[in-house]
Protein backbone atom coordinates (compact mmCIF):
# COMPACT_ATOMS: atom_id res chain seq x y z
CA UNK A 1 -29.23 9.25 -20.86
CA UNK A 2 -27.06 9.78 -23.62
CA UNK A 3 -27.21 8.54 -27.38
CA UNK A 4 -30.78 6.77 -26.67
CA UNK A 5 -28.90 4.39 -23.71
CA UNK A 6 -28.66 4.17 -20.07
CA UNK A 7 -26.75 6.76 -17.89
CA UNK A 8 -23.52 4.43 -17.57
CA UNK A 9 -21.41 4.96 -14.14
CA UNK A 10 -17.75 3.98 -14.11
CA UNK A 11 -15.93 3.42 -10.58
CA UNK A 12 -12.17 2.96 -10.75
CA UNK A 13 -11.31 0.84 -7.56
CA UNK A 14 -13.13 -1.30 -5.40
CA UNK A 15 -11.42 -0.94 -1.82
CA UNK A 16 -13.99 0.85 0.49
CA UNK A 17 -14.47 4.01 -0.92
CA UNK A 18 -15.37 2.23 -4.54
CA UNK A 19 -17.46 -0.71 -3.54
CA UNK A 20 -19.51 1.72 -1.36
CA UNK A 21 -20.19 3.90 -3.74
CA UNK A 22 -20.99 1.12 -5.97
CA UNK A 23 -23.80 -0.27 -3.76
CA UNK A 24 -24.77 3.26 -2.96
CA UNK A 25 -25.45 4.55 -6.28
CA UNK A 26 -27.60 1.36 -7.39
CA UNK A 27 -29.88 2.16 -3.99
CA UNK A 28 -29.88 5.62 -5.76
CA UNK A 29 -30.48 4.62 -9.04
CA UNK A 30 -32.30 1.24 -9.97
CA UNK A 31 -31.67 2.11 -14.05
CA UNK A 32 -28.26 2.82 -14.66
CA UNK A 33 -25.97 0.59 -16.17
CA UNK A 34 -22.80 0.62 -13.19
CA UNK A 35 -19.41 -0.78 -13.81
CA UNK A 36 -16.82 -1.80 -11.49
CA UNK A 37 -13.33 -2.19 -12.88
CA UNK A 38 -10.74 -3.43 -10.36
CA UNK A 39 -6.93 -4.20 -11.54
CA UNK A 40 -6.30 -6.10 -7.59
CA UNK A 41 -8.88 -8.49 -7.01
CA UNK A 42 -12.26 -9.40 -8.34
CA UNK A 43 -14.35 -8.68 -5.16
CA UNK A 44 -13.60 -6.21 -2.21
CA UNK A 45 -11.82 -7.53 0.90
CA UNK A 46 -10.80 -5.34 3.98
CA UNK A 47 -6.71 -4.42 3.38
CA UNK A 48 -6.57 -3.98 7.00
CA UNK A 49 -7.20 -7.48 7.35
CA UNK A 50 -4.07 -9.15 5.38
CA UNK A 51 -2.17 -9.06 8.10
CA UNK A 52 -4.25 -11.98 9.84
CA UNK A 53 -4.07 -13.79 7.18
CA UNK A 54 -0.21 -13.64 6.86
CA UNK A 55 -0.32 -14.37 10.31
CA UNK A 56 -3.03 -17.66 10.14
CA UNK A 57 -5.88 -16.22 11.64
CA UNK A 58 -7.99 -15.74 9.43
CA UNK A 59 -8.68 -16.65 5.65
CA UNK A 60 -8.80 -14.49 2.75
CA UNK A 61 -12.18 -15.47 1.72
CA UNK A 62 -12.87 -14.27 5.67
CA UNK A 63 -11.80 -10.94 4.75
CA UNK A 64 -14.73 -10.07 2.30
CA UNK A 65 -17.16 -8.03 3.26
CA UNK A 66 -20.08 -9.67 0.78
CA UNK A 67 -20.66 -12.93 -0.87
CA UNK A 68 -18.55 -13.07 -4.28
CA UNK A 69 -22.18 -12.88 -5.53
CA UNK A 70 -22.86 -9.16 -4.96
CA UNK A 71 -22.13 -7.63 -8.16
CA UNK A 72 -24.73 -10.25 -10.13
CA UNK A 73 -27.55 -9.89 -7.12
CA UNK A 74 -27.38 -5.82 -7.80
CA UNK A 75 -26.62 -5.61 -11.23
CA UNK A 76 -23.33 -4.23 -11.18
CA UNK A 77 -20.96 -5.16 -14.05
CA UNK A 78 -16.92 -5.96 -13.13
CA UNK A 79 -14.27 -5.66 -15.53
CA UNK A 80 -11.36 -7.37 -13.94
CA UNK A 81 -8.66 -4.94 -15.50
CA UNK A 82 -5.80 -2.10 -15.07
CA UNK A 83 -7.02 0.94 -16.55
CA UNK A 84 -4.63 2.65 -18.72
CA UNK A 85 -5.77 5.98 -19.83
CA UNK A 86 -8.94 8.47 -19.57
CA UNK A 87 -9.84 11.11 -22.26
CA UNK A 88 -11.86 12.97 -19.76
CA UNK A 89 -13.14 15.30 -22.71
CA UNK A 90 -14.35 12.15 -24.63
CA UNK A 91 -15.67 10.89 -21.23
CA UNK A 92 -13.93 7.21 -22.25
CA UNK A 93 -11.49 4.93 -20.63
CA UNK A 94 -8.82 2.73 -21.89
CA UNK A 95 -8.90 -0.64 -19.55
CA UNK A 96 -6.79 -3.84 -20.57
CA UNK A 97 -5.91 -4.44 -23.84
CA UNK A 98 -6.50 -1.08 -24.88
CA UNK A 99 -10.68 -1.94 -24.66
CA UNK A 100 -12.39 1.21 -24.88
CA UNK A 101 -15.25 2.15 -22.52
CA UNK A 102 -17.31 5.35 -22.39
CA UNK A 103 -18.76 6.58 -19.20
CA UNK A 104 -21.39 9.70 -18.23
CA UNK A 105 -20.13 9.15 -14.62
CA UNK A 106 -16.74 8.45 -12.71
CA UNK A 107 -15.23 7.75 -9.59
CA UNK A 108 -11.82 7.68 -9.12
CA UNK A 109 -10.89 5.22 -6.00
CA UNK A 110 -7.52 4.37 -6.75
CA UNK A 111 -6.29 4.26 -3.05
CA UNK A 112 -2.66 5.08 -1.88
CA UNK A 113 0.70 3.78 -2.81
CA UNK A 114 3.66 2.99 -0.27
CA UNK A 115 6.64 6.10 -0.33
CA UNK A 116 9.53 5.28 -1.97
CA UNK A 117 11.93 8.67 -1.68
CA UNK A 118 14.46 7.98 -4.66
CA UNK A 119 16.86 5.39 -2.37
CA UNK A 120 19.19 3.68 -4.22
CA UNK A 121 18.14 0.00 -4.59
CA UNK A 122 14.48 0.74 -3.36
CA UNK A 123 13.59 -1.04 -6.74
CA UNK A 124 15.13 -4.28 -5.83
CA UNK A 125 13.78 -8.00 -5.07
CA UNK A 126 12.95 -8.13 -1.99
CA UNK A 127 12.22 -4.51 -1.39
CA UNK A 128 8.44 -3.76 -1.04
CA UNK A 129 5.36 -1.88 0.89
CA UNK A 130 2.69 -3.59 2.30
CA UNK A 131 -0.75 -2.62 1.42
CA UNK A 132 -2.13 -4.71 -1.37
CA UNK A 133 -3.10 -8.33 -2.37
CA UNK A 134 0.44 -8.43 -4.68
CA UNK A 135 2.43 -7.43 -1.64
CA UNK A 136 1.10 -10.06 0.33
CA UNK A 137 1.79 -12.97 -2.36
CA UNK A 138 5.66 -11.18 -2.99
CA UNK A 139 6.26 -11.10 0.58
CA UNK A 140 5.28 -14.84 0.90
CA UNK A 141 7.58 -15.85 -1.79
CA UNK A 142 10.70 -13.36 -0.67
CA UNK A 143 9.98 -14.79 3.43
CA UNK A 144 10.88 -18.08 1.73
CA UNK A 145 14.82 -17.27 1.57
CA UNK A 146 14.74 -14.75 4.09
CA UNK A 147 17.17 -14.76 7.13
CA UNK A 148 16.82 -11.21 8.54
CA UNK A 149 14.79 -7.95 7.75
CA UNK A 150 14.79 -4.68 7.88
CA UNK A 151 12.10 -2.63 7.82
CA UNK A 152 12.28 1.43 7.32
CA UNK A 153 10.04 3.84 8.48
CA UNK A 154 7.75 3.80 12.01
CA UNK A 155 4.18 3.91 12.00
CA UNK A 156 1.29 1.56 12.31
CA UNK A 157 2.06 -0.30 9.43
CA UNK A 158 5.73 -0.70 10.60
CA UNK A 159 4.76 -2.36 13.46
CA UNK A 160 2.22 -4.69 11.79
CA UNK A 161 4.61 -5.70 9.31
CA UNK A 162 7.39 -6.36 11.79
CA UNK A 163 4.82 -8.34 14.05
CA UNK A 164 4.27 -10.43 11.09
CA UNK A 165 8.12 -11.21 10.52
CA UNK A 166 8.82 -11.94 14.16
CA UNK A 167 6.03 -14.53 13.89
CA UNK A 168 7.83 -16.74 11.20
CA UNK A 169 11.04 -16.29 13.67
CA UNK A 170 13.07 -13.58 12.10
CA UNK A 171 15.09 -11.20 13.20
CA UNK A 172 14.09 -7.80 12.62
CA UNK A 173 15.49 -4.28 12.88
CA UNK A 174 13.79 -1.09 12.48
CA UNK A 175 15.34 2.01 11.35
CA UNK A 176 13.14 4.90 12.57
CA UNK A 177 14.47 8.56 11.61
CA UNK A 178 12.13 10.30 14.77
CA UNK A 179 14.14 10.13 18.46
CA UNK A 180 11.19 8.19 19.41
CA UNK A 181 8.69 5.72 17.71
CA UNK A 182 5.64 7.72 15.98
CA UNK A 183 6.20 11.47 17.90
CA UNK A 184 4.89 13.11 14.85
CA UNK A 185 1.49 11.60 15.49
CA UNK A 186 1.92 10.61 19.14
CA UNK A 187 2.39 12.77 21.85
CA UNK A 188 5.75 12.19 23.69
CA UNK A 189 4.90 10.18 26.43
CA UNK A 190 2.63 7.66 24.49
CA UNK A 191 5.43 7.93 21.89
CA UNK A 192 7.88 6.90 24.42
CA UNK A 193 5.87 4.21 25.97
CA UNK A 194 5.34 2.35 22.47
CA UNK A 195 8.89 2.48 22.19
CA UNK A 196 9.84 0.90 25.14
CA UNK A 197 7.36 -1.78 24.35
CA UNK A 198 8.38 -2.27 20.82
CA UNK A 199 11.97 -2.94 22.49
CA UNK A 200 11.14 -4.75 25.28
CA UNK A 201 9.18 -7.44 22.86
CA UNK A 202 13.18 -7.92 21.53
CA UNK A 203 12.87 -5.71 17.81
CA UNK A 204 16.11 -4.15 17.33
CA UNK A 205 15.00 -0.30 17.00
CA UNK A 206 17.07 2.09 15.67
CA UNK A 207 15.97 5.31 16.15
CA UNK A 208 17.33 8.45 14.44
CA UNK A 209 18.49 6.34 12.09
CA UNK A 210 17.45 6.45 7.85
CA UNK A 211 17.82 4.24 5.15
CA UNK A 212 20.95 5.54 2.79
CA UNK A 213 20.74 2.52 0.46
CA UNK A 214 19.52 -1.09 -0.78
CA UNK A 215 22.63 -3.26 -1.80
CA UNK A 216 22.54 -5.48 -4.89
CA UNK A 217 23.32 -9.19 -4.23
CA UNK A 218 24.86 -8.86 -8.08
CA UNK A 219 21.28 -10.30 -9.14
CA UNK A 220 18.46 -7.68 -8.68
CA UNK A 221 17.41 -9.23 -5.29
CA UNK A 222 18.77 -7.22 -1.85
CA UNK A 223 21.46 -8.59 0.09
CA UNK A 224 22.01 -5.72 2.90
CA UNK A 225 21.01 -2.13 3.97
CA UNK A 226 23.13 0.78 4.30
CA UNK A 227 21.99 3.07 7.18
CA UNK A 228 22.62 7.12 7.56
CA UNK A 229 24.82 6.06 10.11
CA UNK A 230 26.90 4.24 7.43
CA UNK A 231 26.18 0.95 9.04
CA UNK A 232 25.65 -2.13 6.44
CA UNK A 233 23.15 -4.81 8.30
CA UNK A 234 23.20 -7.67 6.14
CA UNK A 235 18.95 -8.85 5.52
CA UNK A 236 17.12 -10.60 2.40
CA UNK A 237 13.82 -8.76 2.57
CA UNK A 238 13.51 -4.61 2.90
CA UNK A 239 9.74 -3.35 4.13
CA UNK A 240 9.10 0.07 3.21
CA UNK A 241 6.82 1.81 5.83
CA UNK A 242 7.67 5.28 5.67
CA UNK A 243 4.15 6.31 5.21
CA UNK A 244 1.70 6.09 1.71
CA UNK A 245 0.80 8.61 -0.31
CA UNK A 246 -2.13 9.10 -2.80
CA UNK A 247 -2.36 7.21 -6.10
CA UNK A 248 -2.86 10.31 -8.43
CA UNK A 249 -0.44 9.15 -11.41
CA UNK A 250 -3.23 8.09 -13.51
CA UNK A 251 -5.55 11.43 -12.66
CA UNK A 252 -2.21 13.38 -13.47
CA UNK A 253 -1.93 11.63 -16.55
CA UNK A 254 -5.69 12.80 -18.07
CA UNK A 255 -5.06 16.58 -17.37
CA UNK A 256 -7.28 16.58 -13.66
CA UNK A 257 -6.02 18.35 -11.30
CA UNK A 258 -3.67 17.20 -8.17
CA UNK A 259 -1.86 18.40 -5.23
CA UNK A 260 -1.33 15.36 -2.56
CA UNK A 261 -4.48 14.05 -4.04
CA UNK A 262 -6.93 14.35 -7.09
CA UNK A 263 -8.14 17.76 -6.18
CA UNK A 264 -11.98 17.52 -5.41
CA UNK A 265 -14.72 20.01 -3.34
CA UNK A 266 -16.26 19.28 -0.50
CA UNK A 267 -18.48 16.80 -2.45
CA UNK A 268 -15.96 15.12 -3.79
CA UNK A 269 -16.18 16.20 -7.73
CA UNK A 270 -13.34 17.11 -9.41
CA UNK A 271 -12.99 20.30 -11.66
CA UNK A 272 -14.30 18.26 -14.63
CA UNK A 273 -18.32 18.07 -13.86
CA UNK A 274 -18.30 14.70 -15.01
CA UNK A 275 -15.09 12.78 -12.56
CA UNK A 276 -15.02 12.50 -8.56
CA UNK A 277 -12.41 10.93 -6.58
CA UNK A 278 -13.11 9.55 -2.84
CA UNK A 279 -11.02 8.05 -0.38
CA UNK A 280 -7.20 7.44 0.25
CA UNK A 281 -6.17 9.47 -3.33
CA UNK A 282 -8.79 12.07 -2.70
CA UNK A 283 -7.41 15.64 -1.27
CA UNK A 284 -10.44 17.71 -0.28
CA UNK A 285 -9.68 21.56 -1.18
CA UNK A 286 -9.53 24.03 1.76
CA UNK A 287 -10.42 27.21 2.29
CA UNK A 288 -8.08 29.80 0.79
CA UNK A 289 -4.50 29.68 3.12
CA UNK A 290 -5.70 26.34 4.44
CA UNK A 291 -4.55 22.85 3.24
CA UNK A 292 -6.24 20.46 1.73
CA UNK A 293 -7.73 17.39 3.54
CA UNK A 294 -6.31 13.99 2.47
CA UNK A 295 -8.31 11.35 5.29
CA UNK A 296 -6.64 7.52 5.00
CA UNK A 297 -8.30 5.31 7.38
CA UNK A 298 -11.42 3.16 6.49
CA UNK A 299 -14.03 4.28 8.12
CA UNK A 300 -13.20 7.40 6.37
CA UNK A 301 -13.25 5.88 2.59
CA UNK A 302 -16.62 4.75 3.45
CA UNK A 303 -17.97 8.36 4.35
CA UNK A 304 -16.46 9.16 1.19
CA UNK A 305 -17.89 6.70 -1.06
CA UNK A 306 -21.28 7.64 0.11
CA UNK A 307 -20.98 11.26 -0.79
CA UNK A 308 -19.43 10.62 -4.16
CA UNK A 309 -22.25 8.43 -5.20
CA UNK A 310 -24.80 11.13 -3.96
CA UNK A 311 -23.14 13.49 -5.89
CA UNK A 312 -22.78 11.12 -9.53
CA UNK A 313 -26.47 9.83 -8.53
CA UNK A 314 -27.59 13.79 -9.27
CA UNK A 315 -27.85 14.92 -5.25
CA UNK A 316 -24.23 16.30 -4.56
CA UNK A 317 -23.70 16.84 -0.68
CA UNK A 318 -21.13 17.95 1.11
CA UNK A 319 -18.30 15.66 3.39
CA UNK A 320 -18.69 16.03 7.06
CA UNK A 321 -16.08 13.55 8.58
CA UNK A 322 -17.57 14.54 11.79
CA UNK A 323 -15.10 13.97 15.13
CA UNK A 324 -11.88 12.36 14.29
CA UNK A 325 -11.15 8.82 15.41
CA UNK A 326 -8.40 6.06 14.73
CA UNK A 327 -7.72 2.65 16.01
CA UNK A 328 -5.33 -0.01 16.13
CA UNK A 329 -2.79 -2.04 18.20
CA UNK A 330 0.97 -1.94 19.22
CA UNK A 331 1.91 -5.84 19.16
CA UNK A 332 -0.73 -6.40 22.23
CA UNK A 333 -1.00 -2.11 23.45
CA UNK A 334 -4.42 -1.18 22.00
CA UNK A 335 -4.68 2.37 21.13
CA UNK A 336 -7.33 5.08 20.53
CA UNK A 337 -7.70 8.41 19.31
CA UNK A 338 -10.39 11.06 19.11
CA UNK A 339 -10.38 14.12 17.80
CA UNK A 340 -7.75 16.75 17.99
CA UNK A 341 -4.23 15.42 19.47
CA UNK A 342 -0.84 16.48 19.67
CA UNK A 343 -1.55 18.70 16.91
CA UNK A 344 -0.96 22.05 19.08
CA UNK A 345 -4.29 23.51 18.68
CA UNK A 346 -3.36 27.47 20.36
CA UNK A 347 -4.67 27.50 23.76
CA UNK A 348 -5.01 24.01 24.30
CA UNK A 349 -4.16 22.00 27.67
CA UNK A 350 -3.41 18.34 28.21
CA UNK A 351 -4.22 16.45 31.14
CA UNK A 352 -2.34 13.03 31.33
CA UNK A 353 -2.30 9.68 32.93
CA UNK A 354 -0.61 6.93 32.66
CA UNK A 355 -0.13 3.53 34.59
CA UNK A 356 2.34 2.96 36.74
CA UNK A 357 4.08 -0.47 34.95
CA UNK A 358 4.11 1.56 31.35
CA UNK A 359 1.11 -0.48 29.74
CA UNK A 360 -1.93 2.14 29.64
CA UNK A 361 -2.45 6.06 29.43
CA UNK A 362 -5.30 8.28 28.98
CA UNK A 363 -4.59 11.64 27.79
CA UNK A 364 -7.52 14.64 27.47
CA UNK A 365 -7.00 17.61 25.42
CA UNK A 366 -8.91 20.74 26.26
CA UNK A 367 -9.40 23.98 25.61
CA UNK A 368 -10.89 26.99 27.68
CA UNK A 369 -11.95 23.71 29.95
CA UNK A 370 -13.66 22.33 27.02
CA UNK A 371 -12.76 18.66 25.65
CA UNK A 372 -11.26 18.67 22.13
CA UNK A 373 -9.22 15.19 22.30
CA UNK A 374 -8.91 11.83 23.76
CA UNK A 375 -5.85 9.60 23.56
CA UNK A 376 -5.76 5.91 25.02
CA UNK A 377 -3.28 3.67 25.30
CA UNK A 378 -4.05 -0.01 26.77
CA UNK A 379 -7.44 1.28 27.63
CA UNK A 380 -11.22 0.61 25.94
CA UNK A 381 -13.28 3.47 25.37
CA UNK A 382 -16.96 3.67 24.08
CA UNK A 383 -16.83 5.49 20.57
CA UNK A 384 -20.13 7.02 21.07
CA UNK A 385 -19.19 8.57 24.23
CA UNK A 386 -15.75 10.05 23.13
CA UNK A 387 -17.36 11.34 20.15
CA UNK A 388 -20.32 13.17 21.89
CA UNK A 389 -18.00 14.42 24.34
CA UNK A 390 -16.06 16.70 21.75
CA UNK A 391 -18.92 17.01 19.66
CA UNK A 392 -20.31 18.26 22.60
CA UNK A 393 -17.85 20.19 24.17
CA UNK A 394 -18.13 19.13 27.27
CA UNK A 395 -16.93 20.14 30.17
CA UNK A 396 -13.42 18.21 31.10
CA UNK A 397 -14.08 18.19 34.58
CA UNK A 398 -17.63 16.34 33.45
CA UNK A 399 -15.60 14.22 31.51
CA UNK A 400 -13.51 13.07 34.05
CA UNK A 401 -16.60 12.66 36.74
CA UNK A 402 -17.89 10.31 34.28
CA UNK A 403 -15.33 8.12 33.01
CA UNK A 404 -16.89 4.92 33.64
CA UNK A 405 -19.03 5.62 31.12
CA UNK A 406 -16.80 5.79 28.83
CA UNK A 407 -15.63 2.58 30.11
CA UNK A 408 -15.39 -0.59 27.44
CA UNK A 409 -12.55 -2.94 29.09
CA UNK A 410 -13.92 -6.25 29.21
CA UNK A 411 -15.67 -7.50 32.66
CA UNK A 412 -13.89 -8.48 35.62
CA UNK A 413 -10.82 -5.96 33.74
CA UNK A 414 -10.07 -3.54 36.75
CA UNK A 415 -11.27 -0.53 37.26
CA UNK A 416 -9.01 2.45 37.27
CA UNK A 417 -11.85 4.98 37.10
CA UNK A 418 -10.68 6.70 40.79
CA UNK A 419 -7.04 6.63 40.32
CA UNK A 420 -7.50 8.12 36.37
CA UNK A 421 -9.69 11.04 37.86
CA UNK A 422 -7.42 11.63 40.57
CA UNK A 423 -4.77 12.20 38.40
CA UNK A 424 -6.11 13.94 35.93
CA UNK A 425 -8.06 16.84 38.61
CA UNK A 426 -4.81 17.18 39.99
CA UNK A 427 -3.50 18.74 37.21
CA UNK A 428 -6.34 20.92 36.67
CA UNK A 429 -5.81 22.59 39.75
């Protein structure tokens, strides 16, 4: 309570880390007054999901995880707003037109923000990221004169967005500065497997190869690229995909502290007692020498937004992400990831498989014949198992005796079970 009223909670962003917290802090505490203020939308819908509705397969009410009822059935108030400034001393926020609102509790969840590195013309029409409901809409409207694209930077997003342009029929090129697509997250032979894929499915891919500049059509929309090479490639539309980056300008602005992210402890407060931060523009402070944890993927935010709200709700615990996992696809190449890979752990060993035509891998990292990491490429694997395998530490050569359990290909898929364990005990040897 303060002054007499209701504690009064404040959450900054409603992707996943905010609207979870949101829910989770009304389960935790039936009285208090919550607010919700959200600059991008008016309810919570899954970013991940934009791409199928670019692409027609789905609608954007279809990408909302609740009914647009949710905030009236628990009580939680939404102001529809940008906020502008915090006075973190006078615990009060400055949303809209300069409307003043005082809070006892607050969550930052202001997500990420594409990289831009200082390119001339990066500023341009017709030059954008894509991660938000505004990108979508200004991508729609720039596709509309658009004859060819370019798209800079590699990545999962890169290949979304260039999956999206190839579906409206145009040509695309990416410029890639790594000698082969994703090798600072994939290891080299899954690395050079998506590239040959990414190729084969006819994107021009230019690797080693940066953006040096955006060219001015002489009215603030993009005309052409100029590459490091000092190639010009004539395009109307320029994605940028080179990776996000925490949204901290508005935490840097009040006086919090920031590194990559707005600097929080392991649950998730901030150095003012009264301000946490969770999800993509949270950086979790290590252990002295050891860098802080920034975590970007959803299932993450949600973790996140659960602990904040314990901690604003008065029973602070502390972040356990648990085992590592990611997922997504490479046009049609579904991939996996659990745990620790390609991140040279000392000591560590890597057994590897991969199919014979290019189109699936499986790749287990171990150490002292322990199992530490799974990779899979074209392949289905049971999350449970892969995670109580690491968390486990099981034995590899357990592991790969029991594949098939792992096994989550759909039926009548064939079985490779014999020929992956083969493999893989050969190089154990």
């Amino acid at each position: 309570m303060r002054g007499g009223r209701a504690t009064h909670a404040v959450i900054v962003g409603n992707g996943i880390a905010g609207y979870t917290a949101a829910l989770r802090l009304r389960h935790m505490q039936p009285e208090w007054r919550i607010t919700m203020v959200s600059g991008e939308s008016t309810f919570p819908f899954s970013r991940p999901a934009l791409m199928y509705v670019f692409l027609g397969h789905m609608r954007y009410q279809d990408t909302k995880p609740y009914e647009d009822r949710v905030w009236r059935d628990v009580r939680i108030d939404l102001v529809r707003a940008w906020v502008e400034e915090i006075d973190v001393g006078g615990r009060r926020l400055s949303v809209g037109q300069h409307k003043i609102m005082e809070y006892d509790r607050l969550l930052l969840a202001l997500g990420s923000k594409p990289n831009k590195f200082g390119w001339p013309g990066q500023d341009l029409d017709g030059v954008q990221g894509f991660y938000s409901l505004a990108d979508l809409d200004r991508m729609t409207r720039t596709l509309r004169r658009t004859r060819r694209a370019v798209i800079v930077g590699g990545g999962l997003i890169g290949i979304e967005l260039a999956e999206m342009l190839h579906s409206r029929g145009i040509p695309v090129t990416l410029l890639v500065r790594e000698s082969s697509y994703w090798n600072n997250i994939l290891p080299k032979e899954e690395s050079e497997m998506v590239t040959a894929l990414i190729r084969a499915a006819g994107f021009d891919l230019r690797l080693q190869t940066e953006l040096k500049e955006v060219v001015d059509d002489g009215h603030g929309q993009a005309s052409a690229v100029v590459t490091s090479t000092g190639e010009r490639i004539e395009c109307e539309f320029v994605g940028l995909t080179a990776g996000v980056s925490p949204n901290i300008e508005l935490a840097k602005r009040c006086g919090l502290p920031v590194g990559r992210g707005v600097l929080v402890d392991r649950s998730l407060q901030t150095r003012d007692a009264s301000v946490w931060a969770a999800g993509d523009c949270a950086e979790i402070v290590g252990e002295a020498g050891q860098r802080g944890l920034v975590q970007q993927v959803w299932y993450t935010g949600r973790m996140q937004g659960d602990v904040a709200a314990a901690g604003m709700a008065g029973s602070p615990r502390a972040y356990d992400p648990g085992v590592w996992f990611n997922s997504a696809k490479f046009l049609d190449l579904e991939y996996q990831v659990y745990g620790s890979v390609n991140l040279s752990v000392p000591g560590e060993r890597s057994s590897y498989w991969e199919r014979q035509d290019g189109r699936a891998s499986l790749r287990l990292v171990h150490k002292d014949a322990a199992l530490i990491g799974v990779n899979a490429m074209g392949l289905r694997l049971r999350h449970e198992v892969c995670e109580r395998w690491i968390r486990e530490a099981a034995p590899v050569h357990h592991v790969i005796e029991n594949l098939s359990e792992a096994n989550f290909d759909p039926e009548f898929f064939r079985r490779r079970e014999p020929e992956i364990a083969r493999a893989l005990e050969g190089q154990l040897a």
